[in-house]
C-alpha atoms as a PDB file:
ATOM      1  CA  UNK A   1      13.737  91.701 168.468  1.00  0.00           C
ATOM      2  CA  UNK A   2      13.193  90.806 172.346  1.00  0.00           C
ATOM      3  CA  UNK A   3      16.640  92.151 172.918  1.00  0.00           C
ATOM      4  CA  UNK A   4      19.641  93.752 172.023  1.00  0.00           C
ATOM      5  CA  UNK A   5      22.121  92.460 173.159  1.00  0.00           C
ATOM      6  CA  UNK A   6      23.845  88.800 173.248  1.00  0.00           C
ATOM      7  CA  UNK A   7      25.844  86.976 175.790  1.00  0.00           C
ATOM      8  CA  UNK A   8      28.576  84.978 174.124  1.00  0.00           C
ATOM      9  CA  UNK A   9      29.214  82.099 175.995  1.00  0.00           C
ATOM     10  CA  UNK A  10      27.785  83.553 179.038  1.00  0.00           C
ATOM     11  CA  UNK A  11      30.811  85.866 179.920  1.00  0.00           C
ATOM     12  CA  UNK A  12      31.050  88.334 176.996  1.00  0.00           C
ATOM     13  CA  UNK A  13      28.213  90.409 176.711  1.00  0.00           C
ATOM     14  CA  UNK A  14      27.598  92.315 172.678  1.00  0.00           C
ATOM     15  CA  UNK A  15      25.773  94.264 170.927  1.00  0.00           C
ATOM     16  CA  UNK A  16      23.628  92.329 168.298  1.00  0.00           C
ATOM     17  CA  UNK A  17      24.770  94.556 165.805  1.00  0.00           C
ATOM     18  CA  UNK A  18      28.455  94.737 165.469  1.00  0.00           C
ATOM     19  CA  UNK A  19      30.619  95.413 162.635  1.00  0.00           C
ATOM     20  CA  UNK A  20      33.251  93.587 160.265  1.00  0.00           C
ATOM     21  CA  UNK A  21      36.057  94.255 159.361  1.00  0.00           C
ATOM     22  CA  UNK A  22      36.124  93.079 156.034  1.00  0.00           C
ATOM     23  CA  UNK A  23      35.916  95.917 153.963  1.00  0.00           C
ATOM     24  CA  UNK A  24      38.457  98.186 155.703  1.00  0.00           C
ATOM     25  CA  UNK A  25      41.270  97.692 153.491  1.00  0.00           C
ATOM     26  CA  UNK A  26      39.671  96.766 149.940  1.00  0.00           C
ATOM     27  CA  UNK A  27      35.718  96.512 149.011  1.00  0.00           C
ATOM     28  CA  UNK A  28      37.045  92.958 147.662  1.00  0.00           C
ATOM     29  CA  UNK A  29      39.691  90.842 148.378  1.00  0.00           C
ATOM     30  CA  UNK A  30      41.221  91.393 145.108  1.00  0.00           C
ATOM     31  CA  UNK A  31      40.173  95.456 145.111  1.00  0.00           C
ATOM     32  CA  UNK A  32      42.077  98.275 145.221  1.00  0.00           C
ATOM     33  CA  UNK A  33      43.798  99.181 148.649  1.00  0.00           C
ATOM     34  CA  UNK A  34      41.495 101.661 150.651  1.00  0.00           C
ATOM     35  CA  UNK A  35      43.135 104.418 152.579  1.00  0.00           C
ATOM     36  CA  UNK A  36      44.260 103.430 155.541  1.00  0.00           C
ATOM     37  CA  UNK A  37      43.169 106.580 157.522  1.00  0.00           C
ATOM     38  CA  UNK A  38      39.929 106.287 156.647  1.00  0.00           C
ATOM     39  CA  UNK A  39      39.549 102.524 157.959  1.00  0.00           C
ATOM     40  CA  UNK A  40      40.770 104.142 161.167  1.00  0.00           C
ATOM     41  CA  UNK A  41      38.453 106.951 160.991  1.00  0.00           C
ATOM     42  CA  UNK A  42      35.591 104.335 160.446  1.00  0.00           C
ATOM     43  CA  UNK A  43      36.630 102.032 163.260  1.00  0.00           C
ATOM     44  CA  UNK A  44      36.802 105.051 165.866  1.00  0.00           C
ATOM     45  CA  UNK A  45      33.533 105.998 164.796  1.00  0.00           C
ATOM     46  CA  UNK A  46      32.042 102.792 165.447  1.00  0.00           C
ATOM     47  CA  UNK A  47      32.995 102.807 168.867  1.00  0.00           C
ATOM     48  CA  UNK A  48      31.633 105.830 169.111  1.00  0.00           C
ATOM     49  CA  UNK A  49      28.504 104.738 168.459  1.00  0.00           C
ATOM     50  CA  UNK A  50      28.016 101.836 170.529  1.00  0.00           C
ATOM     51  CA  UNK A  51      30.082  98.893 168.435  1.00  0.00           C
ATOM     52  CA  UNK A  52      31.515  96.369 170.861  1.00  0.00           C
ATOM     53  CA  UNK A  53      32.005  93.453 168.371  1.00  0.00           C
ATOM     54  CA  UNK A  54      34.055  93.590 166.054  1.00  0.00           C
ATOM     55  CA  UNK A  55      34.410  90.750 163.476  1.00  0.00           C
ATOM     56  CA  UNK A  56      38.081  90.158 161.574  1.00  0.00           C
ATOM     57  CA  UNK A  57      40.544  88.351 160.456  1.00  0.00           C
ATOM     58  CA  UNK A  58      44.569  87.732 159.838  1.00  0.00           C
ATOM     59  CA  UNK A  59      43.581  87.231 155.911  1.00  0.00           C
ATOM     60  CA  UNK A  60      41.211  90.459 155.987  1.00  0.00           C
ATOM     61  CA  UNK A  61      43.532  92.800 153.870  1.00  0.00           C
ATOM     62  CA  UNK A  62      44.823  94.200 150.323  1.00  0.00           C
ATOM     63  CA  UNK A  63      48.616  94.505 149.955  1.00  0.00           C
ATOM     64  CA  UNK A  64      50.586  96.285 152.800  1.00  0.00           C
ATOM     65  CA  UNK A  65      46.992  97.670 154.697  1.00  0.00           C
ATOM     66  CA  UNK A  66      45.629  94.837 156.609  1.00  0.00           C
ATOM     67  CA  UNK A  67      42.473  95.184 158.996  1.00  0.00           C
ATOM     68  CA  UNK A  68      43.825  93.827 161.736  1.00  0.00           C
ATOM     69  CA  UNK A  69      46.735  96.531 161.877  1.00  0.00           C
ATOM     70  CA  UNK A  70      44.021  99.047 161.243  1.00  0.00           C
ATOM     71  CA  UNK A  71      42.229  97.573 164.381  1.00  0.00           C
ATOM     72  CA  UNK A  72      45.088  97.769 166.607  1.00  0.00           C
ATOM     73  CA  UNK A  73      46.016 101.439 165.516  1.00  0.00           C
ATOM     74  CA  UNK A  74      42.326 102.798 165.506  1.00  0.00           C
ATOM     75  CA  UNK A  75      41.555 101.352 168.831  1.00  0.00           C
ATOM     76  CA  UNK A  76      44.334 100.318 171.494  1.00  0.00           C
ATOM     77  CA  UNK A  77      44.822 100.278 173.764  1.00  0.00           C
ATOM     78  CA  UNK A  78      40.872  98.510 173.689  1.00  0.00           C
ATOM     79  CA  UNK A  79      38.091 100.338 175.904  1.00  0.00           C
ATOM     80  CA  UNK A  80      36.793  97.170 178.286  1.00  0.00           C
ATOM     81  CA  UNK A  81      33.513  95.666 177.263  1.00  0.00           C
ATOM     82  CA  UNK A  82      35.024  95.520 173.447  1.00  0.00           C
ATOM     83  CA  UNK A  83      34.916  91.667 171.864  1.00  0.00           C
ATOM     84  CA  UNK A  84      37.287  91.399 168.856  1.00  0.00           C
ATOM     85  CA  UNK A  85      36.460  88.277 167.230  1.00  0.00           C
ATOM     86  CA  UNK A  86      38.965  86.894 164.611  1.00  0.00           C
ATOM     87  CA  UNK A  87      39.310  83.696 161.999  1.00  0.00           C
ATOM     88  CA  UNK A  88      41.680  80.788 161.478  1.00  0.00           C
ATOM     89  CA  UNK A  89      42.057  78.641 158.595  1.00  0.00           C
ATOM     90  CA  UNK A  90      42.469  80.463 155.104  1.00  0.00           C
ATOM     91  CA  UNK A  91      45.546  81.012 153.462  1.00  0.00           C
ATOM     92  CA  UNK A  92      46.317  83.830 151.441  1.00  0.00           C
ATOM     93  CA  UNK A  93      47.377  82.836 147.810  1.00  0.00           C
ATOM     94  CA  UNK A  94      49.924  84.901 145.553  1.00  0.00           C
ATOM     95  CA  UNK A  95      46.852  87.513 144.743  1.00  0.00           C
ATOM     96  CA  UNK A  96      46.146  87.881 148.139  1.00  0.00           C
ATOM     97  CA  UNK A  97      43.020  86.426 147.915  1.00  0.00           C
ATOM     98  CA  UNK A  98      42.150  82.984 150.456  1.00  0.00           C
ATOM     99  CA  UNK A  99      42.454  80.102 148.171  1.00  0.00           C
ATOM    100  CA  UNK A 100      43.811  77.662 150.573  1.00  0.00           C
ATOM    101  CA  UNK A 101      43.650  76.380 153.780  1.00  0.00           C
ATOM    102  CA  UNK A 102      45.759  75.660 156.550  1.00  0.00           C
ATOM    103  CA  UNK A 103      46.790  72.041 158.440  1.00  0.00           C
ATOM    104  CA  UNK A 104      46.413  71.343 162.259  1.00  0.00           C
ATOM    105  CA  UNK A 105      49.957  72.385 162.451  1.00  0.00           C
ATOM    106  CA  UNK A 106      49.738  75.609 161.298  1.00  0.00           C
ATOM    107  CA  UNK A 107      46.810  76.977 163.234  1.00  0.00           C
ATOM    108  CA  UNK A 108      48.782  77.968 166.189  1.00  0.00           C
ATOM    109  CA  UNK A 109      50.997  80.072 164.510  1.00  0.00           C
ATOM    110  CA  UNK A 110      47.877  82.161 162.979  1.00  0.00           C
ATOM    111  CA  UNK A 111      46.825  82.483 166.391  1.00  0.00           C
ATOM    112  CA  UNK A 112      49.675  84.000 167.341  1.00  0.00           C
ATOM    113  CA  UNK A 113      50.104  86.219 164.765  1.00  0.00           C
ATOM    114  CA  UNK A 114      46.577  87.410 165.416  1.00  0.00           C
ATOM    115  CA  UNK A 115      47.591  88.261 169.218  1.00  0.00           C
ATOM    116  CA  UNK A 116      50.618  90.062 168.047  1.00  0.00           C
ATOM    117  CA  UNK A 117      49.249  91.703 165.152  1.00  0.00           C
ATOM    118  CA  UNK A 118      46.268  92.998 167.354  1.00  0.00           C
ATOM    119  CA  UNK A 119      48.255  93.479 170.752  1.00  0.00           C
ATOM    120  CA  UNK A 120      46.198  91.443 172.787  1.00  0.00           C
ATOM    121  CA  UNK A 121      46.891  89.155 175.180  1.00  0.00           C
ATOM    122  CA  UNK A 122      44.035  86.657 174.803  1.00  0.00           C
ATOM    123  CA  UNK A 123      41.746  86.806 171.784  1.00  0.00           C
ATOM    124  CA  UNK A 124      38.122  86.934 172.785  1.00  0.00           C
ATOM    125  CA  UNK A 125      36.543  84.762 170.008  1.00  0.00           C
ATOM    126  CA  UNK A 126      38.447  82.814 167.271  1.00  0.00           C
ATOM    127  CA  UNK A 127      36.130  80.788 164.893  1.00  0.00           C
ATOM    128  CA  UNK A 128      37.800  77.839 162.756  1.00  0.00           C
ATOM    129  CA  UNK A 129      36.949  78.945 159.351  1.00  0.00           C
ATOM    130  CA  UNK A 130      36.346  75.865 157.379  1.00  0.00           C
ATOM    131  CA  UNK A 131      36.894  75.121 153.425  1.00  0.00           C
ATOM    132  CA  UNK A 132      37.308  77.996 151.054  1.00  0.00           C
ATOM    133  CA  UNK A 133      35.393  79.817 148.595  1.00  0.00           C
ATOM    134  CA  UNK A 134      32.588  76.719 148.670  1.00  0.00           C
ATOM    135  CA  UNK A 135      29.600  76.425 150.780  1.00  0.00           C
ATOM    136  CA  UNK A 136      29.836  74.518 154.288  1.00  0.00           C
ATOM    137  CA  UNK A 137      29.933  70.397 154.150  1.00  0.00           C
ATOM    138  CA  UNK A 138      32.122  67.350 152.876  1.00  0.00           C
ATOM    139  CA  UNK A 139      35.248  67.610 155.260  1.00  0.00           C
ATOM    140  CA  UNK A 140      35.898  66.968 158.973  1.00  0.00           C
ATOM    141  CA  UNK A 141      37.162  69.783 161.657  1.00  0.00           C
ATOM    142  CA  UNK A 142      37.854  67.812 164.628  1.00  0.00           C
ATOM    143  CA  UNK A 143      41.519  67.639 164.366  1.00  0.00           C
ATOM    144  CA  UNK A 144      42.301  71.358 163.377  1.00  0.00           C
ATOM    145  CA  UNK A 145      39.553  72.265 166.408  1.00  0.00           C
ATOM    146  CA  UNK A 146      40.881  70.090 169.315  1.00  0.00           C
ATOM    147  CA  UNK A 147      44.503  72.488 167.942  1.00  0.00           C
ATOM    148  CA  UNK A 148      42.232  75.958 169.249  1.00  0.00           C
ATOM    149  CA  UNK A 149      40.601  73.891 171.805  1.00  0.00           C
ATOM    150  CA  UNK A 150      44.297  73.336 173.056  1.00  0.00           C
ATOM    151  CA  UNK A 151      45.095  77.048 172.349  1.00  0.00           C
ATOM    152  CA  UNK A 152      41.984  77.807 174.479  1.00  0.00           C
ATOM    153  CA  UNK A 153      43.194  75.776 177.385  1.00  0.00           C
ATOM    154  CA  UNK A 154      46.465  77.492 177.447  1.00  0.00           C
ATOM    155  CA  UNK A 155      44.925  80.669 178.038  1.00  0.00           C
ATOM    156  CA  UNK A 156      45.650  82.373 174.309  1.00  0.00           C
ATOM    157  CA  UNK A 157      41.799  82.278 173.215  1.00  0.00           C
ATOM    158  CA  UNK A 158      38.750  82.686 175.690  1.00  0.00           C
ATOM    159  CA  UNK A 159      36.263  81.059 173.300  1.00  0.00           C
ATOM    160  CA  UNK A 160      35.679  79.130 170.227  1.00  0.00           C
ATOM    161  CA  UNK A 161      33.473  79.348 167.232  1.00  0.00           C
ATOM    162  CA  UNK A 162      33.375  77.725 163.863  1.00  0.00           C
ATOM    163  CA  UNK A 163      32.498  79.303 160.381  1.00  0.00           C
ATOM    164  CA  UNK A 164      31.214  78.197 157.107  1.00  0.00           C
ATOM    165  CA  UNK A 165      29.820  74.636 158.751  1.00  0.00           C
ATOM    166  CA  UNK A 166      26.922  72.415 158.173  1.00  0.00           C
ATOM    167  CA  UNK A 167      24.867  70.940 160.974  1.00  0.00           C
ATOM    168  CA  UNK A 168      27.213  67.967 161.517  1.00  0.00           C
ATOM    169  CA  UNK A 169      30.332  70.017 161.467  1.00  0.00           C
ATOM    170  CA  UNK A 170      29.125  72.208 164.196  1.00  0.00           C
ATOM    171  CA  UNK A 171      28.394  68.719 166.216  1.00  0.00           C
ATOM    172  CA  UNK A 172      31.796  67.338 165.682  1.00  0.00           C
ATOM    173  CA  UNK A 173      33.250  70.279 166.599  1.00  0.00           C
ATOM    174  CA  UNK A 174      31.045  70.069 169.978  1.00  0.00           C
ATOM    175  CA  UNK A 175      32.258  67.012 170.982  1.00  0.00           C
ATOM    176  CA  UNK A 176      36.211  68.822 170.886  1.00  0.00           C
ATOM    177  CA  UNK A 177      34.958  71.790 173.094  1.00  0.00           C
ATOM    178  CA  UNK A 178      32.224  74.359 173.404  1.00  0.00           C
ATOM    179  CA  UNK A 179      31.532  76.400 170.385  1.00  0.00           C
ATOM    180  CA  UNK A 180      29.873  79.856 171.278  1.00  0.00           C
ATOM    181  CA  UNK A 181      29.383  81.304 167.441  1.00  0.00           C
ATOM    182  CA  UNK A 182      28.797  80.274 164.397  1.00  0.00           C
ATOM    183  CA  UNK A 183      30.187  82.258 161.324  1.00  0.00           C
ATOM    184  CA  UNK A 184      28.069  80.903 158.001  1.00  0.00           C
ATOM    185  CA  UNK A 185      27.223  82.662 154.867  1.00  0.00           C
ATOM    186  CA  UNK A 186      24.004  84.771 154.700  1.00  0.00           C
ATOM    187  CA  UNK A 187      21.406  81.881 154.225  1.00  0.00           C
ATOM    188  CA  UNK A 188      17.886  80.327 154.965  1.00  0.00           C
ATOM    189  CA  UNK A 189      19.550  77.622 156.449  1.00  0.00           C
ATOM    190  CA  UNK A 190      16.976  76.974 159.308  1.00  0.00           C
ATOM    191  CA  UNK A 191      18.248  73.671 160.503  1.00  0.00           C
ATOM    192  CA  UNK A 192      21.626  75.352 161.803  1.00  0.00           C
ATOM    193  CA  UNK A 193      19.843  78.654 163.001  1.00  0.00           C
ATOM    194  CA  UNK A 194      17.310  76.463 165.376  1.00  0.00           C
ATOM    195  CA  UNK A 195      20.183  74.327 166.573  1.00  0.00           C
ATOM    196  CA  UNK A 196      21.742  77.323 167.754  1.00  0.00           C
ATOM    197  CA  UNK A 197      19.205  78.826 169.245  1.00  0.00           C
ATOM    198  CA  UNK A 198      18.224  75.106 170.936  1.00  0.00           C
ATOM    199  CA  UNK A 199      22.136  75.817 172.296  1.00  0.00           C
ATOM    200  CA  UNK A 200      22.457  78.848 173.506  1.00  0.00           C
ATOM    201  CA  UNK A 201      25.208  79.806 170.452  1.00  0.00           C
ATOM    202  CA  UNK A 202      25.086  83.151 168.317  1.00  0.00           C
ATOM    203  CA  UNK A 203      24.572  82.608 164.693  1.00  0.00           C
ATOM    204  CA  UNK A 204      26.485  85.506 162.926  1.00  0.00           C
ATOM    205  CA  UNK A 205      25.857  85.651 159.533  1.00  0.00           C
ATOM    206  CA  UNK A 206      28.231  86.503 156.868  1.00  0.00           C
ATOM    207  CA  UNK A 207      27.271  89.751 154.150  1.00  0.00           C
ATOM    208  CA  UNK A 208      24.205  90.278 155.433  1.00  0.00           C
ATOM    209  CA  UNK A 209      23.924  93.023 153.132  1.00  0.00           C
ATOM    210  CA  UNK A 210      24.464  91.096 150.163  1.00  0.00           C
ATOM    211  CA  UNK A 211      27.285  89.518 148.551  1.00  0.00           C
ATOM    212  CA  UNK A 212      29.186  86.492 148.295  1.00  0.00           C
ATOM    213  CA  UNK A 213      27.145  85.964 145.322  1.00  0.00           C
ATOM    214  CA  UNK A 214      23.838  86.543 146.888  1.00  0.00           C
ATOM    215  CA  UNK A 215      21.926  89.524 146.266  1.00  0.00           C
ATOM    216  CA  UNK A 216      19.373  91.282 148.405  1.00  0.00           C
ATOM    217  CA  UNK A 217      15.589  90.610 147.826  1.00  0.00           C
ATOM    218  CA  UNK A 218      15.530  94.487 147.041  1.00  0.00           C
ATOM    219  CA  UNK A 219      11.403  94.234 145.868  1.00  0.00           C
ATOM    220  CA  UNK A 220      10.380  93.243 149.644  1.00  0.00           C
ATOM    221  CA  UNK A 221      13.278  95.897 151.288  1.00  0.00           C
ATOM    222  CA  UNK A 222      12.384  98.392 148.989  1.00  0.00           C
ATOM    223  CA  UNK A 223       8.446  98.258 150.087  1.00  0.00           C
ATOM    224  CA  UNK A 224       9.090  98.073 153.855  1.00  0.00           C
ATOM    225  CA  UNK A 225      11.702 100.738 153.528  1.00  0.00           C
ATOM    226  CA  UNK A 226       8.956 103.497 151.746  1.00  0.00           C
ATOM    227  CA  UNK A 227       6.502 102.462 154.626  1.00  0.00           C
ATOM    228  CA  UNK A 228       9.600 103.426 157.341  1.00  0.00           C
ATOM    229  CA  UNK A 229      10.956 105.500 155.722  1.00  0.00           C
ATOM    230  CA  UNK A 230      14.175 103.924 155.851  1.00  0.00           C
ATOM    231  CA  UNK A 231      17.083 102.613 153.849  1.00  0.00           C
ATOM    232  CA  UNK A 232      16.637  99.240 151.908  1.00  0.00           C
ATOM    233  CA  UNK A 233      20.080  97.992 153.965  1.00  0.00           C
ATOM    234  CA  UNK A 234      18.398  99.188 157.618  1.00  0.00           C
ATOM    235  CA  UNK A 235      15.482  97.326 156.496  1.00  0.00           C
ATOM    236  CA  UNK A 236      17.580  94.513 156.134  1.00  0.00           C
ATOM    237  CA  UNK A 237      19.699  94.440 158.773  1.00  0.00           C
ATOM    238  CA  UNK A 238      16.304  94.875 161.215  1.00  0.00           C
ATOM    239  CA  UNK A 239      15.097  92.072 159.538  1.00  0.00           C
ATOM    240  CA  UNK A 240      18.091  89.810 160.046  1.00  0.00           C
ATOM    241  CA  UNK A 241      18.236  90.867 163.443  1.00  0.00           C
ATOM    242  CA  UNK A 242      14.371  90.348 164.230  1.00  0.00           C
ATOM    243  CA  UNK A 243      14.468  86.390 162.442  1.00  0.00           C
ATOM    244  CA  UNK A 244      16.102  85.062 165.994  1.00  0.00           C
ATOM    245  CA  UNK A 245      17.308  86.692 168.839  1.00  0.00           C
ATOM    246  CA  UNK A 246      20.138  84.265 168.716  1.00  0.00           C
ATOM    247  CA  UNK A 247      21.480  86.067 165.399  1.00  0.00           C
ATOM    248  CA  UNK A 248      24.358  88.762 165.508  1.00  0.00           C
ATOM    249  CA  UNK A 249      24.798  90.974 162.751  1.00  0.00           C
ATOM    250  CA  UNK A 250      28.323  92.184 161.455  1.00  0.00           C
ATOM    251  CA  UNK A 251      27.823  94.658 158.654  1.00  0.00           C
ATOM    252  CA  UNK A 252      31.114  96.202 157.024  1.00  0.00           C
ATOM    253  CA  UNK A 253      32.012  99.239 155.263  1.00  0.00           C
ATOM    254  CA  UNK A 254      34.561 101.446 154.398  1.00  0.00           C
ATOM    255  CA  UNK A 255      32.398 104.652 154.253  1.00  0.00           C
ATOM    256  CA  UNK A 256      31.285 106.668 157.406  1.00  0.00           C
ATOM    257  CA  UNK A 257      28.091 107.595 155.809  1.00  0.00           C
ATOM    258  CA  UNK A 258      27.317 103.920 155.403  1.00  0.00           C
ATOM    259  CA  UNK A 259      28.371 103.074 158.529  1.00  0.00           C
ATOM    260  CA  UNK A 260      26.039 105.386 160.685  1.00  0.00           C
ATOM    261  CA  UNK A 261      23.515 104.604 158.214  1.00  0.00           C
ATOM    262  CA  UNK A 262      23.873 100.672 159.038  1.00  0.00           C
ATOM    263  CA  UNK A 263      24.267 101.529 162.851  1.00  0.00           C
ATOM    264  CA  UNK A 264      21.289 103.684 162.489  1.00  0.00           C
ATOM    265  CA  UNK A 265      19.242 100.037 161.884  1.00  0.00           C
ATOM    266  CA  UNK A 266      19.146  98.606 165.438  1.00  0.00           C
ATOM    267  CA  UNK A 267      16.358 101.987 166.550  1.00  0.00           C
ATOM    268  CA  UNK A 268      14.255 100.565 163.459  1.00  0.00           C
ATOM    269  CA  UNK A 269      10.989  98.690 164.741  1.00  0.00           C
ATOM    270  CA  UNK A 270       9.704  96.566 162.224  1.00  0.00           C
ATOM    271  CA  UNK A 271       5.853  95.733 162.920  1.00  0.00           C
ATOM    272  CA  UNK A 272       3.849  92.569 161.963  1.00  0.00           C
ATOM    273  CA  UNK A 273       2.816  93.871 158.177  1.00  0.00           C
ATOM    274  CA  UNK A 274       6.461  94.781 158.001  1.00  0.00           C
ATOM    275  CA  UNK A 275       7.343  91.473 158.839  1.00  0.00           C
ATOM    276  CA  UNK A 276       5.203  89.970 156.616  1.00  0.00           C
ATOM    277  CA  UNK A 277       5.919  91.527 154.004  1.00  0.00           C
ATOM    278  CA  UNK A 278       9.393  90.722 154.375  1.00  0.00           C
ATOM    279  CA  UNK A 279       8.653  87.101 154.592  1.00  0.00           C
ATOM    280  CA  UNK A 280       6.671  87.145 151.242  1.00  0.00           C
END
């Protein structure tokens, strides 16, 4: 890792290892509610510890405890330096779990629920999250983009990203306006990973922990982990972080002990036999 920090779009300076927001108010979107005071406990804490990027979103939540709320209560009014990064698109079904998505029309209003919902004036990041529970591909984003690029212009959003995208999508949705992030599922997708580093744009992968239907390679973790005596998820999360210095990591928990443990992973040094291992 040659450093540990990331400029997004060349005004926001991060930390490479942030946190999401996720799994404040349920483990799973179709969970049990988590206590609200501890999700504010946790997001305090993470401040506390160095977090300045924090990952969310409007559909992030299980019945009446929502992380965005959680955000706004743990943490305003915001210390400066803190980037709150938030997602458009999916629509909450009658479980409460994303199953839709919404049109060009409705995008502003999300947006400006975010902003209220958060008490912010301007939201630092807002990625276009694209399709639902399938992998990136097979639809265009230009029209529901150009509606943040718009948003963006007017002053409400200071810079763009899109999530769950292939290689094309993330060009079409260059040609709207400039995209700073990209928000895809934990993956060897290579292609996507050099074109961001070839553009200067973070790639911020989704459970990088596991999950989502993809489990942790726990044999190779597991070994480096006994050599460092370290955890199997810091070995991880040093490993995601040492693949590109391009990638930001956004671990999320609703557990204090697994939150300083996961924090704990950017002061792990992974050598070359580590790394090797670790790439079989």
């Amino acid at each position: 890792m040659t450093t540990k920090t990331f400029s997004l779009g060349g005004d926001l300076t991060v930390n490479r290892l942030g946190f999401g927001a996720m799994r404040l108010a349920a483990g799973t979107f179709d969970g049990p509610a988590r206590d609200p005071a501890n999700g504010v406990a946790v997001l305090r804490r993470a401040v506390e510890l160095g977090v300045n990027h924090i990952d969310t979103a409007g559909f992030y939540g299980r019945g009446a405890v929502r992380a965005n709320e959680l955000i706004r209560t743990a943490l305003a009014p915001y210390r400066d330096g803190l980037v709150i990064a938030t997602k458009v698109g999916p629509l909450r079904g009658p479980t409460g779990v994303p199953s839709g998505q919404a049109t060009p029309d409705r995008l502003r209003g999300l947006v400006e629920e975010d902003l209220r919902v958060l008490g912010l004036d301007r939201l630092d990041l807002v990625y276009l999250r694209v399709g639902g529970t399938t992998g990136p591909g097979g639809e265009p984003v230009a029209e529901r983009f150009a509606v943040l690029a718009e948003l963006r212009e007017e002053g409400l959003i200071r810079h763009l990203g899109v999530s769950n995208v292939d290689a094309a999508q993330f060009a079409e949705a260059r040609e709207v306006a400039p995209v700073v992030a990209v928000q895809n599922h934990h993956s060897d997708d290579m292609e996507l990973l050099t074109l961001c580093e070839e553009t200067g744009t973070a790639y911020v992968p989704f459970f990088p922990l596991g999950g989502g239907g993809t489990p942790l390679d726990t044999a190779r973790l597991d070994k480096v982990a006994a050599r460092l005596g370290a955890t199997t998820s810091q070995v991880a999360l040093a490993s995601l972080l040492a693949a590109s210095p391009s990638v930001l990591a956004i671990p999320g928990t609703g557990s204090l002990d697994h939150l300083e443990e996961n924090l704990a992973a950017d002061e792990l040094v992974l050598g070359d036999e580590d790394l090797a291992d670790l790439r079989g």
